[in-house]
Protein backbone atom coordinates (compact mmCIF):
# COMPACT_ATOMS: atom_id res chain seq x y z
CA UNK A 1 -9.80 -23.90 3.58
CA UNK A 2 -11.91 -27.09 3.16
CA UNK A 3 -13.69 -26.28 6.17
CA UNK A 4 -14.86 -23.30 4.77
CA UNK A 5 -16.05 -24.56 1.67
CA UNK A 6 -17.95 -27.06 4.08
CA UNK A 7 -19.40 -24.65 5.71
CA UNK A 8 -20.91 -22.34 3.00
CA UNK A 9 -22.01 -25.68 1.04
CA UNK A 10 -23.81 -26.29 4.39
CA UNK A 11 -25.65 -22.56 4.71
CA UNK A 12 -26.27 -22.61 1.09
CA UNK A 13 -28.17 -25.50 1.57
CA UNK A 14 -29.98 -24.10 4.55
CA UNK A 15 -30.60 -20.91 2.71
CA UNK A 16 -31.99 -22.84 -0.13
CA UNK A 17 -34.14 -24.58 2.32
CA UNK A 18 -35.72 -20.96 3.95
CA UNK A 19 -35.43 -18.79 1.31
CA UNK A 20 -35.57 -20.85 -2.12
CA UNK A 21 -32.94 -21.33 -4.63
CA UNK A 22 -33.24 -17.63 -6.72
CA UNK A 23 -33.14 -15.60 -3.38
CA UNK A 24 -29.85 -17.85 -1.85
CA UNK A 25 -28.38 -17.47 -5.16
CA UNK A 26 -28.89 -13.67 -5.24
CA UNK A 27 -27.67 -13.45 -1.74
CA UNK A 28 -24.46 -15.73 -2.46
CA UNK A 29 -23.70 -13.45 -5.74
CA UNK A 30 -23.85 -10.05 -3.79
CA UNK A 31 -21.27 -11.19 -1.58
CA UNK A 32 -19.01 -12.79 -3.87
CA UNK A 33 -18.86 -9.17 -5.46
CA UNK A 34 -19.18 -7.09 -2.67
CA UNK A 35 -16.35 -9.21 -1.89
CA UNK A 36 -14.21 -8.85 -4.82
CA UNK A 37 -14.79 -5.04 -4.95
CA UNK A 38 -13.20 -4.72 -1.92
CA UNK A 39 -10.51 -6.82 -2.55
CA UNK A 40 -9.68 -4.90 -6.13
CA UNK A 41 -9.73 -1.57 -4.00
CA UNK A 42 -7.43 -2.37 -1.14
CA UNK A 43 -5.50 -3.51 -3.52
CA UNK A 44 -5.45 -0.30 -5.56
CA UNK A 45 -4.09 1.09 -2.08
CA UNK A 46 -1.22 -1.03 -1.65
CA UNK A 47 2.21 0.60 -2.75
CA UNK A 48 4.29 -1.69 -4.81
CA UNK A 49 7.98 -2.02 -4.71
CA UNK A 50 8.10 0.44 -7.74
CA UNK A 51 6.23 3.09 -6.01
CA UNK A 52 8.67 2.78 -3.05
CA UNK A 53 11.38 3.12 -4.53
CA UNK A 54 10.29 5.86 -6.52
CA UNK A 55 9.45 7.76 -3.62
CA UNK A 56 13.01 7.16 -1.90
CA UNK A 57 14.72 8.03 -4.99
CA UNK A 58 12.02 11.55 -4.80
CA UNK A 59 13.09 11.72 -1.00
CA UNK A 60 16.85 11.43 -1.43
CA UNK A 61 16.76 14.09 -3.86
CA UNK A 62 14.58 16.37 -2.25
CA UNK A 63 16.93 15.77 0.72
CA UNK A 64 20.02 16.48 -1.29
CA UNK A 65 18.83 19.87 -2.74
CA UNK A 66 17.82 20.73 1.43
CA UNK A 67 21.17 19.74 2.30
CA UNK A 68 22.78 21.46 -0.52
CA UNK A 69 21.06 24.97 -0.06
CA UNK A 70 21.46 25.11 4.12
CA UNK A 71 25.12 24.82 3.51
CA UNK A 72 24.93 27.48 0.66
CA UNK A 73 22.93 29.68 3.79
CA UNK A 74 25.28 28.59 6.48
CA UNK A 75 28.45 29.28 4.62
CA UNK A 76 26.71 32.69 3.79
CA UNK A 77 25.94 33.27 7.09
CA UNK A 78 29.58 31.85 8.57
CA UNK A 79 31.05 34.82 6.05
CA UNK A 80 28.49 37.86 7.02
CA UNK A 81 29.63 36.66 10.56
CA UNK A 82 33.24 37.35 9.43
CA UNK A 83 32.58 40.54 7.60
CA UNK A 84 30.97 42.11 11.18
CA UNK A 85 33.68 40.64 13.41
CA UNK A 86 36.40 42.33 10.88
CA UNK A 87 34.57 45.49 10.71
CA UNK A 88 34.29 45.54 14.70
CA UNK A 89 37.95 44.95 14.98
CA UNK A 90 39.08 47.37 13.08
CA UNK A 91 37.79 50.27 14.67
């Protein structure tokens, strides 16, 4: 970390030296908030632990109801399955 802040006290002096004082200072402040922008919208992307869990408590339950209507079909199914079977053996 210090190195860094030795180096850009070193290029802003350079810059100053090229390009004058106004235009390094212009430069410097573009990329301090091009760089915060980006920062504030990747973190606007990142999920927090709140999100997560609301979307496994979402996922569970959406799981649940699956689960809960393919065993009202397969039960349906297991007893039409029956009901042909019977009526076969009958005749």
């Amino acid at each position: 970390m210090y190195l860094e802040a030795k180096e850009t006290a070193r290029l802003y002096e350079l810059l100053c030296e090229k390009l004058g004082n106004d235009t390094t200072e212009a430069i410097f402040k573009y990329i301090d908030n091009k760089t915060e922008r980006s920062v504030e919208a990747t973190i606007k992307t990142l999920a927090t632990k709140d999100d997560l869990a609301k979307v496994k408590y979402d996922l569970s339950k959406e799981i649940g109801n699956s689960v809960k209507w393919m065993f009202v079909f397969w039960v349906g199914q297991f007893g039409a399955t029956i009901a042909i079977l019977l009526l076969l053996l009958k005749k």
